[in-house]
PDB file of N, CA and C in Angstrom:
ATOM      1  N   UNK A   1     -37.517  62.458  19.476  1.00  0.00           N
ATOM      2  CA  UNK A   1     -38.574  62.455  20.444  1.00  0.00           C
ATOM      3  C   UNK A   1     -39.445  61.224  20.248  1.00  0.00           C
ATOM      4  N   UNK A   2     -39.446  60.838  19.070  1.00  0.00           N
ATOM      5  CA  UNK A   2     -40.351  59.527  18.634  1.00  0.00           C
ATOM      6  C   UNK A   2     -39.506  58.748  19.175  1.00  0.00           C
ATOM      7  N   UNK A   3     -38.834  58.617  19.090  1.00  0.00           N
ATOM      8  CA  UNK A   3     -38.060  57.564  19.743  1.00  0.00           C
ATOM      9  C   UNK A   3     -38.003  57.256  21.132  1.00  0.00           C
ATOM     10  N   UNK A   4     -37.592  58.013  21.555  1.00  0.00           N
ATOM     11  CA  UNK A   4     -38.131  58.175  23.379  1.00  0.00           C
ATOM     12  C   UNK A   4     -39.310  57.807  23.874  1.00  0.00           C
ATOM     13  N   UNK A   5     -40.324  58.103  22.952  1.00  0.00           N
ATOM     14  CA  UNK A   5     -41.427  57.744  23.529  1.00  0.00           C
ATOM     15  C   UNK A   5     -42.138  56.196  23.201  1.00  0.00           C
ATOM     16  N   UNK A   6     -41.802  55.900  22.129  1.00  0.00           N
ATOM     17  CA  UNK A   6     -41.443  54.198  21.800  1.00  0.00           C
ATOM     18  C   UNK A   6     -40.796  53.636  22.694  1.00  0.00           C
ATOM     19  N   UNK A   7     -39.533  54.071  23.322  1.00  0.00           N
ATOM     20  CA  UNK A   7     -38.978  53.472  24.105  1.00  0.00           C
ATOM     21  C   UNK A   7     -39.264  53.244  25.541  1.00  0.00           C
ATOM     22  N   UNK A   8     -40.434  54.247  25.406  1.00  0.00           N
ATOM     23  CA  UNK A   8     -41.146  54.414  26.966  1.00  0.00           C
ATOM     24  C   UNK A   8     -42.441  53.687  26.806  1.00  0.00           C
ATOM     25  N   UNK A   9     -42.322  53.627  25.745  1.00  0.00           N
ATOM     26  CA  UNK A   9     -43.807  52.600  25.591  1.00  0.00           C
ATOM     27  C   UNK A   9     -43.648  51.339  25.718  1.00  0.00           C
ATOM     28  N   UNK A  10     -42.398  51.045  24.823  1.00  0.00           N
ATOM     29  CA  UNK A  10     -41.515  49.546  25.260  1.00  0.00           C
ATOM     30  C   UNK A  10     -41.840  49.306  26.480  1.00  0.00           C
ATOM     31  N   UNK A  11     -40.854  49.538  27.293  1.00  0.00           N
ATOM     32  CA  UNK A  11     -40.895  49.685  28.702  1.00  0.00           C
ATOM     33  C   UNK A  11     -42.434  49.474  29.326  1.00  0.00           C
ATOM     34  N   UNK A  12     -42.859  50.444  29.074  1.00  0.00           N
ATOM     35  CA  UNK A  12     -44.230  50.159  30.293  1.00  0.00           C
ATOM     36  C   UNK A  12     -44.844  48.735  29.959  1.00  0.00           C
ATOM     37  N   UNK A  13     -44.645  48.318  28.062  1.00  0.00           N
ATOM     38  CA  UNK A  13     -45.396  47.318  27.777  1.00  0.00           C
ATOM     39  C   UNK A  13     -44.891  45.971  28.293  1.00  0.00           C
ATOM     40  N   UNK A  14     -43.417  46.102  28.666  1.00  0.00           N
ATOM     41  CA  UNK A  14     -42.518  44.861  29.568  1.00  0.00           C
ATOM     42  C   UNK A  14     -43.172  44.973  30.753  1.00  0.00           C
ATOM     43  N   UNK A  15     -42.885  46.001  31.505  1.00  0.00           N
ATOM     44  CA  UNK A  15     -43.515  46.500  33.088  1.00  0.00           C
ATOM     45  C   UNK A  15     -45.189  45.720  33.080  1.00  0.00           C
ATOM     46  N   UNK A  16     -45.797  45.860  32.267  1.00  0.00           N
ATOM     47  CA  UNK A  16     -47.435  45.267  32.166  1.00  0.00           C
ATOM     48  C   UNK A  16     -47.375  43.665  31.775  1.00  0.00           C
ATOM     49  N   UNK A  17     -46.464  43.411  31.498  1.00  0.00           N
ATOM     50  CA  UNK A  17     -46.330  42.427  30.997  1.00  0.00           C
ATOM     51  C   UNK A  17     -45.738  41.502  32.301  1.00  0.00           C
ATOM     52  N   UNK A  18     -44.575  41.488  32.718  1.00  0.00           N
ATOM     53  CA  UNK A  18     -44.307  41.271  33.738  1.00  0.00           C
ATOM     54  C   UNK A  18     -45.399  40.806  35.337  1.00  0.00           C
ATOM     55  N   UNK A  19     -46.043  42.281  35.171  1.00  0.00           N
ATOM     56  CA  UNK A  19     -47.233  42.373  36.156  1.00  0.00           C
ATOM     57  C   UNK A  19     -48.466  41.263  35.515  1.00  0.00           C
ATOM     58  N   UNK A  20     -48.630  40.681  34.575  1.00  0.00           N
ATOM     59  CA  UNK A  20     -49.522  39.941  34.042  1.00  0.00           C
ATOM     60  C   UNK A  20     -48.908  38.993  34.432  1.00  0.00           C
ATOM     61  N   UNK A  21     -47.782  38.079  34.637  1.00  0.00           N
ATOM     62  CA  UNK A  21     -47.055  37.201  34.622  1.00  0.00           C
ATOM     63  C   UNK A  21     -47.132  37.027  35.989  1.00  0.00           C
ATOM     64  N   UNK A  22     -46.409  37.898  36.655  1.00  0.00           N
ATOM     65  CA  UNK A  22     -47.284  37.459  38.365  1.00  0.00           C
ATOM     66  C   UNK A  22     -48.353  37.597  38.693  1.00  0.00           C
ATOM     67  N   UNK A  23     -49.280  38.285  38.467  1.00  0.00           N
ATOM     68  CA  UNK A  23     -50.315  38.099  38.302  1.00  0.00           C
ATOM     69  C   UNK A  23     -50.757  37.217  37.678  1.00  0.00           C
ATOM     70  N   UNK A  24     -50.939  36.457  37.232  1.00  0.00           N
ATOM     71  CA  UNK A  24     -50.734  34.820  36.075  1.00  0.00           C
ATOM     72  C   UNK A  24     -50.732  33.851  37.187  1.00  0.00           C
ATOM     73  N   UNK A  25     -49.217  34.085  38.026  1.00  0.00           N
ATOM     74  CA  UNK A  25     -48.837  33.277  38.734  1.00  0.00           C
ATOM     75  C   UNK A  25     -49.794  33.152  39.830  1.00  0.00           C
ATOM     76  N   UNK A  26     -50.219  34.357  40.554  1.00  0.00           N
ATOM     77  CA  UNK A  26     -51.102  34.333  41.682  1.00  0.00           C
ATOM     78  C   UNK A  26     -51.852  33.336  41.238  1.00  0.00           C
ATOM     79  N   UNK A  27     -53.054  34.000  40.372  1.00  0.00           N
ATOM     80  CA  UNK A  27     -54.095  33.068  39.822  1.00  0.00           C
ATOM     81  C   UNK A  27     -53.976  31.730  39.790  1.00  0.00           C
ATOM     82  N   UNK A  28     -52.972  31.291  39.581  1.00  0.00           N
ATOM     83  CA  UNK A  28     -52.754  29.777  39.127  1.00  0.00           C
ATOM     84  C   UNK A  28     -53.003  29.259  41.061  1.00  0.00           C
ATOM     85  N   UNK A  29     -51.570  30.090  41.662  1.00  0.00           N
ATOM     86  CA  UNK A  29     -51.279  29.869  42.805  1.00  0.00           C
ATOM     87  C   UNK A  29     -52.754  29.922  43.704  1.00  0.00           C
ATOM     88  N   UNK A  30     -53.663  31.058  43.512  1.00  0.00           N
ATOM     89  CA  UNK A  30     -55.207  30.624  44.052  1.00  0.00           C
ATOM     90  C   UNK A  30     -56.038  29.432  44.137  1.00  0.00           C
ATOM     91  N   UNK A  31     -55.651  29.329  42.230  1.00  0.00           N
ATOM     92  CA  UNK A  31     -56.651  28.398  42.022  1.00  0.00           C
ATOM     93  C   UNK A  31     -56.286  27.232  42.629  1.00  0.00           C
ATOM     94  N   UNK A  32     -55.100  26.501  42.854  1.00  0.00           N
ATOM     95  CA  UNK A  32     -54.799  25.736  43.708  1.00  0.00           C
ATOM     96  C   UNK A  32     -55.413  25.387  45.371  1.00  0.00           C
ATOM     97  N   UNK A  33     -54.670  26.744  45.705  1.00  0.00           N
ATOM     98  CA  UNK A  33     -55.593  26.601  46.588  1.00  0.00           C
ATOM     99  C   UNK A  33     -57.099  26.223  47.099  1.00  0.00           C
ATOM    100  N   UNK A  34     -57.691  26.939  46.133  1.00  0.00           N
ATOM    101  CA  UNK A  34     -59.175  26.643  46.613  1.00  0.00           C
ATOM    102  C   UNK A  34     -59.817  25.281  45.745  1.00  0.00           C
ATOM    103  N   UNK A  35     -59.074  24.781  44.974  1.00  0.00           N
ATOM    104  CA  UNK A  35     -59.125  23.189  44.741  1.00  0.00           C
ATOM    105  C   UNK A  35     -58.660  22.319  45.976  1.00  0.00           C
ATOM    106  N   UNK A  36     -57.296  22.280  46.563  1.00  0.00           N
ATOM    107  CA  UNK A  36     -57.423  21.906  47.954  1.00  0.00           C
ATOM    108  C   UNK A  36     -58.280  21.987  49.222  1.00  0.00           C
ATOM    109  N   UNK A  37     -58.613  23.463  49.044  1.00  0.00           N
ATOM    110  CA  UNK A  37     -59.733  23.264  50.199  1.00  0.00           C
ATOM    111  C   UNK A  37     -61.261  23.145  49.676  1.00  0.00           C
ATOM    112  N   UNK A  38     -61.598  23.073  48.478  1.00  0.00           N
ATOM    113  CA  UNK A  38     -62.544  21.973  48.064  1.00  0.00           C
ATOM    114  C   UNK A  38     -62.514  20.434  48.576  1.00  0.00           C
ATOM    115  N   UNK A  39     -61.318  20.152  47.891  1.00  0.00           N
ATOM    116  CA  UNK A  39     -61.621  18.810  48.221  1.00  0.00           C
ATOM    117  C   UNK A  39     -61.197  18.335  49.957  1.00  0.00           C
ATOM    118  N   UNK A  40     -61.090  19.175  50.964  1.00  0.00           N
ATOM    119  CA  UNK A  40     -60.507  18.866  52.410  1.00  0.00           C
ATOM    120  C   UNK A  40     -61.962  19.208  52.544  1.00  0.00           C
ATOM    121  N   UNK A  41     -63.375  19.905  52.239  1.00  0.00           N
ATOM    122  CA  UNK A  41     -64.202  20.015  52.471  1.00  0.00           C
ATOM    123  C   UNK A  41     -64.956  18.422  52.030  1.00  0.00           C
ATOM    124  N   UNK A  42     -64.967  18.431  51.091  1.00  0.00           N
ATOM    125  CA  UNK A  42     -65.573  17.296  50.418  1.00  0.00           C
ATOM    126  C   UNK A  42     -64.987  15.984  51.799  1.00  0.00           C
ATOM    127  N   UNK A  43     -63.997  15.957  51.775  1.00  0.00           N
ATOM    128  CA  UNK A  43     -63.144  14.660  52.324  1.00  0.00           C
ATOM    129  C   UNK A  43     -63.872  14.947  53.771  1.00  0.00           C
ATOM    130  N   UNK A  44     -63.824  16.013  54.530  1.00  0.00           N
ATOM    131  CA  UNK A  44     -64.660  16.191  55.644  1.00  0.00           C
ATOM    132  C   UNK A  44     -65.957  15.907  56.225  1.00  0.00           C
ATOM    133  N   UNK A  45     -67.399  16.387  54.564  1.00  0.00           N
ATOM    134  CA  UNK A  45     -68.077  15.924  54.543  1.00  0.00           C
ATOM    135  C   UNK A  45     -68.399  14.732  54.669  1.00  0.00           C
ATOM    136  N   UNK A  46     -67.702  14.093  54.099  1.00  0.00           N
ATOM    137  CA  UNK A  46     -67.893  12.587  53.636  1.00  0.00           C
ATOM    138  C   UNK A  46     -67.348  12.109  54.850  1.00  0.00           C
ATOM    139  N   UNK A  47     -66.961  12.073  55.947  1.00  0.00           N
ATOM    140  CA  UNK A  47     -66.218  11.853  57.447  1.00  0.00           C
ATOM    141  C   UNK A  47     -67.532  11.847  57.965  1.00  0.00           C
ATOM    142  N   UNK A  48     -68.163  13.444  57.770  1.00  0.00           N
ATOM    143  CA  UNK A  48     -68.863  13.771  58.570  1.00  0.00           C
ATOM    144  C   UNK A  48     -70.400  13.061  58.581  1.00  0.00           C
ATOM    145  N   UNK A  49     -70.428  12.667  57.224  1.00  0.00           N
ATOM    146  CA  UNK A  49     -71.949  12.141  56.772  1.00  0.00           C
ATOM    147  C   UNK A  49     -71.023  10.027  57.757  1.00  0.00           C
ATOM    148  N   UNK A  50     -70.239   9.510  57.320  1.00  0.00           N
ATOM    149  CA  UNK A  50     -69.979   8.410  57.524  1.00  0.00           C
ATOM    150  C   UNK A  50     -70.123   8.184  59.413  1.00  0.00           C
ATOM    151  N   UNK A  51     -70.086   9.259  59.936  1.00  0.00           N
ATOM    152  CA  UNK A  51     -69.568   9.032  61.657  1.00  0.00           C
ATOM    153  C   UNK A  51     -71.060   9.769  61.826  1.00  0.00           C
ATOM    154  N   UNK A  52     -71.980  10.481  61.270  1.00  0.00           N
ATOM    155  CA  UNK A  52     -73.375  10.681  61.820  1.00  0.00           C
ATOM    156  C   UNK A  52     -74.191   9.238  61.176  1.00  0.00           C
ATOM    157  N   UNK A  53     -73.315   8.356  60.262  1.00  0.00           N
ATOM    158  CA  UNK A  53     -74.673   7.264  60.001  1.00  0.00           C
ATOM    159  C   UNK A  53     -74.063   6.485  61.060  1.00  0.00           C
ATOM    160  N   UNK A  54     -72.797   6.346  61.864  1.00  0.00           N
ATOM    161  CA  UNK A  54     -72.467   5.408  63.138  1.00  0.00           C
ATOM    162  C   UNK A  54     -73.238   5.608  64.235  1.00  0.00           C
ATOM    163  N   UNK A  55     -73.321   7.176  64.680  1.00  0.00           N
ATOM    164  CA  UNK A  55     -73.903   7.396  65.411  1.00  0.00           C
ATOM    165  C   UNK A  55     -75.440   7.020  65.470  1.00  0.00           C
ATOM    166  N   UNK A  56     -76.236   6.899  64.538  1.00  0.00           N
ATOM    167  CA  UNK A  56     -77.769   6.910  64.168  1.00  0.00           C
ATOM    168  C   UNK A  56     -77.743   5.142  64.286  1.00  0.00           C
ATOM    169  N   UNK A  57     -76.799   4.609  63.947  1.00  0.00           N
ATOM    170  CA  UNK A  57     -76.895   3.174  64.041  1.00  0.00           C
ATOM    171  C   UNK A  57     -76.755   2.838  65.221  1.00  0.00           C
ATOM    172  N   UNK A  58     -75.657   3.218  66.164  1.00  0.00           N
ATOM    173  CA  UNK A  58     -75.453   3.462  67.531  1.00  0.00           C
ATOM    174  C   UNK A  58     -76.883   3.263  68.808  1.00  0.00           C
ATOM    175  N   UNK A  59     -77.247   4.738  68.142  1.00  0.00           N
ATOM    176  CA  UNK A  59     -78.863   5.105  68.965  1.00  0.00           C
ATOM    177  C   UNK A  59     -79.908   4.212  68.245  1.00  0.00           C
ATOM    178  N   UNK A  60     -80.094   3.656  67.058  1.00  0.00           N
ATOM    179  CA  UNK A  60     -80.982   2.617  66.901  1.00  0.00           C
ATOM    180  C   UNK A  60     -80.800   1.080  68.026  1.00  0.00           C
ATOM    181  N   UNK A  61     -79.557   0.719  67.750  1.00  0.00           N
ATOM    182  CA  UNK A  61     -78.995  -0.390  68.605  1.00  0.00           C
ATOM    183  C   UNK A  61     -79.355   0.251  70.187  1.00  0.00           C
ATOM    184  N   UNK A  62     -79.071   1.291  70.517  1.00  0.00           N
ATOM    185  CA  UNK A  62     -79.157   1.517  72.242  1.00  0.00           C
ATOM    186  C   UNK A  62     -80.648   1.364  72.372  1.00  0.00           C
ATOM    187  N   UNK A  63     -81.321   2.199  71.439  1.00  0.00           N
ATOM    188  CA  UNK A  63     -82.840   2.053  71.630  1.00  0.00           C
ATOM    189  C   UNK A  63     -83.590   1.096  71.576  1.00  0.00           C
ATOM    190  N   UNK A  64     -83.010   0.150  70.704  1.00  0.00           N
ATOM    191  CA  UNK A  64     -83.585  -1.431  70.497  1.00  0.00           C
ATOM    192  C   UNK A  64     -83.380  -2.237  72.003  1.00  0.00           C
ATOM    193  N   UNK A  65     -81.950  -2.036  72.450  1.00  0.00           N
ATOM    194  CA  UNK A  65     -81.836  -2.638  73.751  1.00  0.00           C
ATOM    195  C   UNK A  65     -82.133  -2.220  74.846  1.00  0.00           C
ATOM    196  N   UNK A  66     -82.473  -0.890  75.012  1.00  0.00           N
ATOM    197  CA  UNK A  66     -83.194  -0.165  75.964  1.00  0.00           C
ATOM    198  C   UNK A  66     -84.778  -0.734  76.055  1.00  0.00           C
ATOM    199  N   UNK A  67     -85.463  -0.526  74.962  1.00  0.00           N
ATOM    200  CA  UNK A  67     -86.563  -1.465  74.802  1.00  0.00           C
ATOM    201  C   UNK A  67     -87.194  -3.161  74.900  1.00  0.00           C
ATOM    202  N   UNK A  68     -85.535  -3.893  74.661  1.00  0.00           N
ATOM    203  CA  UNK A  68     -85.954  -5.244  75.302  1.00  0.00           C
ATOM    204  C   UNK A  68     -85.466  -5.243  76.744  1.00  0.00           C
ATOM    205  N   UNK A  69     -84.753  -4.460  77.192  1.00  0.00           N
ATOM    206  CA  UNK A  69     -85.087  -4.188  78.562  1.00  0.00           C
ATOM    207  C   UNK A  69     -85.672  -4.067  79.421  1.00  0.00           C
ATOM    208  N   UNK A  70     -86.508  -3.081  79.146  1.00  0.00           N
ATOM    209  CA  UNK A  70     -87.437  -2.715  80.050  1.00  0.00           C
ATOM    210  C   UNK A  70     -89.148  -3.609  79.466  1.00  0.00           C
ATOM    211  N   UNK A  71     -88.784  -3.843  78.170  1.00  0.00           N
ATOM    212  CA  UNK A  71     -90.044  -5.635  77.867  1.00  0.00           C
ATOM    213  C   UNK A  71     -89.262  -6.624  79.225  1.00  0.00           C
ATOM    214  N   UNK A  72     -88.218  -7.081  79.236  1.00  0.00           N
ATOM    215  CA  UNK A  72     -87.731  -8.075  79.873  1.00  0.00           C
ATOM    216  C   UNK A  72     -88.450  -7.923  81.304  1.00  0.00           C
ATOM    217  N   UNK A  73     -87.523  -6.377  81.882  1.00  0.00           N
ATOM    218  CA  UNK A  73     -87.875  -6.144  83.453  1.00  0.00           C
ATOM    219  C   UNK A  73     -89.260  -5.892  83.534  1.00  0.00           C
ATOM    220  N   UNK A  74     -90.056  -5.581  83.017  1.00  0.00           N
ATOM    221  CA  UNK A  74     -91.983  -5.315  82.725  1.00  0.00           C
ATOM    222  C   UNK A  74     -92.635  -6.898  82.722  1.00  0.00           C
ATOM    223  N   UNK A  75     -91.911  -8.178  82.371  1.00  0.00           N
ATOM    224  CA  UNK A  75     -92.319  -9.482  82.360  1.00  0.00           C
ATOM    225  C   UNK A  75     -91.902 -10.406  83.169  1.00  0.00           C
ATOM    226  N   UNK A  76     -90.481  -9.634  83.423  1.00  0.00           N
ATOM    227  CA  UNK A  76     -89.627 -11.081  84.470  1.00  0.00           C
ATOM    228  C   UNK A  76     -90.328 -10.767  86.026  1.00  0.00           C
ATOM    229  N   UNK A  77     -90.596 -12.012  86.528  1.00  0.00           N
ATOM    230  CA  UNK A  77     -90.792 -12.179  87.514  1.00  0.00           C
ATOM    231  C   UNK A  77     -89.316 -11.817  88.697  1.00  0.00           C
ATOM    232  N   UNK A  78     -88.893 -12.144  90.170  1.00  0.00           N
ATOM    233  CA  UNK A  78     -88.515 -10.992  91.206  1.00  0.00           C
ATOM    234  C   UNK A  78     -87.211 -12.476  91.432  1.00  0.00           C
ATOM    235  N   UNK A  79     -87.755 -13.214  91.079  1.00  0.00           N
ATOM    236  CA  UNK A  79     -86.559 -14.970  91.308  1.00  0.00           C
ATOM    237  C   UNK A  79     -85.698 -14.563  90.150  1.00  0.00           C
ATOM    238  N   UNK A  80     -86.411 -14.269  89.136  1.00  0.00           N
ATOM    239  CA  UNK A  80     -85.295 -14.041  87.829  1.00  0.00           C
ATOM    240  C   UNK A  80     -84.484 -12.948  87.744  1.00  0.00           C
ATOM    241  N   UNK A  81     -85.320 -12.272  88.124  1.00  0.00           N
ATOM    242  CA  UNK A  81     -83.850 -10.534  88.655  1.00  0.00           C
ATOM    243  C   UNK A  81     -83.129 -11.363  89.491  1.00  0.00           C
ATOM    244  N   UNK A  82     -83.393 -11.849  90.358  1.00  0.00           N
ATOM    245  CA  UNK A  82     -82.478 -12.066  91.678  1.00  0.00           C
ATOM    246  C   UNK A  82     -81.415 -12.820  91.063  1.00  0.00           C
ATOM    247  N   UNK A  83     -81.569 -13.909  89.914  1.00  0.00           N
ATOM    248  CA  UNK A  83     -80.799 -14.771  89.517  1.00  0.00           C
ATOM    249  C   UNK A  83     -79.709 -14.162  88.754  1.00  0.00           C
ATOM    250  N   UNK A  84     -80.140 -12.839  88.089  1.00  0.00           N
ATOM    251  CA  UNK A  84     -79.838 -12.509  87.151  1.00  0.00           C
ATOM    252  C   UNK A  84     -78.698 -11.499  87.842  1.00  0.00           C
ATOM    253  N   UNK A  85     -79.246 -10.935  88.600  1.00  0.00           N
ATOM    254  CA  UNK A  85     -78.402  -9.879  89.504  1.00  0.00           C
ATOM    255  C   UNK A  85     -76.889 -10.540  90.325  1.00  0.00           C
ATOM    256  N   UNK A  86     -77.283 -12.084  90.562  1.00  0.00           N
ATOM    257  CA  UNK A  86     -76.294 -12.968  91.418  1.00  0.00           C
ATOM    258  C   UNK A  86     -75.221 -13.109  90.286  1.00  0.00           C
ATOM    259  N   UNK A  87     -75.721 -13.368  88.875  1.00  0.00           N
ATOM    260  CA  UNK A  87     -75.021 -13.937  87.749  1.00  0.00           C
ATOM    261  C   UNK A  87     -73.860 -12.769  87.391  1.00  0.00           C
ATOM    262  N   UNK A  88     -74.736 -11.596  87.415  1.00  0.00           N
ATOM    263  CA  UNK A  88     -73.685 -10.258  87.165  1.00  0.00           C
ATOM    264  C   UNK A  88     -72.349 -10.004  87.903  1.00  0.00           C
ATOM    265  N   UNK A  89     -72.691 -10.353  89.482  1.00  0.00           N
ATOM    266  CA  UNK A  89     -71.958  -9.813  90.055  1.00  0.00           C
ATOM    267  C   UNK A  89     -71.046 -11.406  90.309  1.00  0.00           C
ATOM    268  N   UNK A  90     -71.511 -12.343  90.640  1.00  0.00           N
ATOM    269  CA  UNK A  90     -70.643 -13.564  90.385  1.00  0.00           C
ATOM    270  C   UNK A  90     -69.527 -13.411  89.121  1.00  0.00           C
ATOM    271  N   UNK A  91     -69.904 -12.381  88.273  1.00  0.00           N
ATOM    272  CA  UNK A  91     -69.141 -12.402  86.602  1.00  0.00           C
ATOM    273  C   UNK A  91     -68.101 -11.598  87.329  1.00  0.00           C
ATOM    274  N   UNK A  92     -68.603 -10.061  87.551  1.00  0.00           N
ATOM    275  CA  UNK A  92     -68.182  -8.814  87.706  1.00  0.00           C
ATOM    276  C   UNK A  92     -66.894  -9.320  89.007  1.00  0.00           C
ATOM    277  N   UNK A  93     -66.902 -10.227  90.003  1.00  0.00           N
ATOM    278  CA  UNK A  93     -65.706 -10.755  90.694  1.00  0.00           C
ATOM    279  C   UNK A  93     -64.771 -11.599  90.168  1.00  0.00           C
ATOM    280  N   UNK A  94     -65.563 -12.199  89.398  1.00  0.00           N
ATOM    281  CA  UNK A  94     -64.316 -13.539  88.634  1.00  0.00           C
ATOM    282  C   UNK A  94     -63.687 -12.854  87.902  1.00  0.00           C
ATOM    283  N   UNK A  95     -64.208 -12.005  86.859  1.00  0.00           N
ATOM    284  CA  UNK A  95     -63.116 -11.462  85.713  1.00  0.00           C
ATOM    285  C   UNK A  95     -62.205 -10.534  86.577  1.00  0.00           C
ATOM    286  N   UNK A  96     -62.553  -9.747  87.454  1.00  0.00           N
ATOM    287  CA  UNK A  96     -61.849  -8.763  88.729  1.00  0.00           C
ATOM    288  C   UNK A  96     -60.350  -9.808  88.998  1.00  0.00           C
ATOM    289  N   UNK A  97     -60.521 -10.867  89.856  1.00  0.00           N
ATOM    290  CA  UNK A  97     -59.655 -12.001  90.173  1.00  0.00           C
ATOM    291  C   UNK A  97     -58.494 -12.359  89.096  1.00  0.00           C
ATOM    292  N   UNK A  98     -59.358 -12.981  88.123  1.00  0.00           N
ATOM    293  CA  UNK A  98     -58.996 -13.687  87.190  1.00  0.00           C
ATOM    294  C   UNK A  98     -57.712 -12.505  86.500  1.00  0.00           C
ATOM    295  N   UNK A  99     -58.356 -11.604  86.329  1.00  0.00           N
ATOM    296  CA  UNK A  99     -57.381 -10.241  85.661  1.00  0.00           C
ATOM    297  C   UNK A  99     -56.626  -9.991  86.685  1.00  0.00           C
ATOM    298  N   UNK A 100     -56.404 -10.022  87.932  1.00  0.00           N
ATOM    299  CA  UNK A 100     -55.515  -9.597  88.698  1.00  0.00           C
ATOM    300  C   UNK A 100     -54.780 -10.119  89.420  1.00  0.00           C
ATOM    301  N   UNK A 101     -55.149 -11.711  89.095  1.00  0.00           N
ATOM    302  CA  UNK A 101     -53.776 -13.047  89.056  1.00  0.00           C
ATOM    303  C   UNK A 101     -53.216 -13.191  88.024  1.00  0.00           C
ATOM    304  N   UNK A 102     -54.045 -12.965  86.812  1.00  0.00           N
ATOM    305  CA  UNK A 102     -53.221 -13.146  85.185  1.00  0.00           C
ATOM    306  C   UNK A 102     -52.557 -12.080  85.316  1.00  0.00           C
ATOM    307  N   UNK A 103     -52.628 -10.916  85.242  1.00  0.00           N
ATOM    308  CA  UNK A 103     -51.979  -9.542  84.755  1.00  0.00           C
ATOM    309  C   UNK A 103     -51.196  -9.187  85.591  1.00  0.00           C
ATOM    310  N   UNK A 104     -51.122  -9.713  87.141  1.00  0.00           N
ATOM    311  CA  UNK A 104     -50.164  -9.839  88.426  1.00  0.00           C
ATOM    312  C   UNK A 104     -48.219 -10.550  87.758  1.00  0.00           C
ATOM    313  N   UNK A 105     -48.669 -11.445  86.935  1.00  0.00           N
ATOM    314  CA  UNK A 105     -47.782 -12.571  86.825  1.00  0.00           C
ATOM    315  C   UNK A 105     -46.738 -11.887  85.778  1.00  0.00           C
ATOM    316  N   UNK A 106     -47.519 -11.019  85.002  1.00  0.00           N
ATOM    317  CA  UNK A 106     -46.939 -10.432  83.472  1.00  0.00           C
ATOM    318  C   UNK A 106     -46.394  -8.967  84.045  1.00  0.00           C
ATOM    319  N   UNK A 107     -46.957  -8.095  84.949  1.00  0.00           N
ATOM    320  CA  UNK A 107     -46.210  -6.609  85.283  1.00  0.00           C
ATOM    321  C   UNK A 107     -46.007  -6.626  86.430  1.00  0.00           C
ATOM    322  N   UNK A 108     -45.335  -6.976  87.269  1.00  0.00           N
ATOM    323  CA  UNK A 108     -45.035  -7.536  88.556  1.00  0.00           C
ATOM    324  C   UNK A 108     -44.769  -5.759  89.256  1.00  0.00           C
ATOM    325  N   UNK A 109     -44.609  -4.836  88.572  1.00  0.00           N
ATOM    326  CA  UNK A 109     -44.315  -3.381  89.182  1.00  0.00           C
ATOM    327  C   UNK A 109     -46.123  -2.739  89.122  1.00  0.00           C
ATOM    328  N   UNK A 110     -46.696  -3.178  88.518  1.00  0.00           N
ATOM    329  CA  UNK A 110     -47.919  -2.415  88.442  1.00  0.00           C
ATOM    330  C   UNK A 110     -48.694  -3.306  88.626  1.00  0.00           C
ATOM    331  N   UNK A 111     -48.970  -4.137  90.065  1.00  0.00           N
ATOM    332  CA  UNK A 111     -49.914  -5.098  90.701  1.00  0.00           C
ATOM    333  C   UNK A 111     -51.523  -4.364  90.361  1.00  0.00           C
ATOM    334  N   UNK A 112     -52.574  -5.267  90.423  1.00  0.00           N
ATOM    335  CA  UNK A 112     -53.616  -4.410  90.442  1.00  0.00           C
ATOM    336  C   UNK A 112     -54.317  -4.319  92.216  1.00  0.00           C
ATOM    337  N   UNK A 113     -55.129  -3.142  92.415  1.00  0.00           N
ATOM    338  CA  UNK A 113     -55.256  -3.532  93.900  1.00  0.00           C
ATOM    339  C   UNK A 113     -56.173  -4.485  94.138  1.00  0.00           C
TER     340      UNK A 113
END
């Protein structure tokens, strides 16, 4: 009877043993995991902090030029808009042209209108 029950003790102590061992394994297999998604957090952050200081630089620059803008149009006299307005749109046709005789010559299936 001693014997049997040694032998059943054996046993369960393999069976626990076993179960520690995958269990072992999980753990390891967790900890992995949540080291990866540590650092996909971290790597995110650091995205996320780098593309909100673009943006803030962005809106400094728009705001700076929004502001010599409207200094400019608040000082310029009505000859200098006018000049300025002729200059735009004199631009805004030539590059129009210019791109659609150059770029005419190179894709001859996709003319521009």
């Amino acid at each position: 009877m001693m014997d049997a029950g040694q032998s059943e003790a054996f046993e369960l102590e393999q069976q626990n043993d076993s179960h520690l061992e995958s269990l072992a394994a999980k753990v390891s297999a967790l900890h992995s995991v949540t080291i990866n998604i540590n650092s996909e957090a971290y790597d995110q952050n650091r995205l996320l902090d780098t593309t909100n200081e673009s943006f803030n630089r962005f809106g400094n620059m728009f705001g700076r030029t929004r502001r010599q803008l409207t200094h400019t149009l608040a000082t310029a006299n009505s000859r200098f808009l006018c000049y300025m307005v002729l200059i735009l749109v004199f631009g805004v046709i030539s590059l129009y042209y210019i791109g659609k005789y150059a770029l005419s010559g190179l894709w001859e299936p996709y003319e521009l209108p």
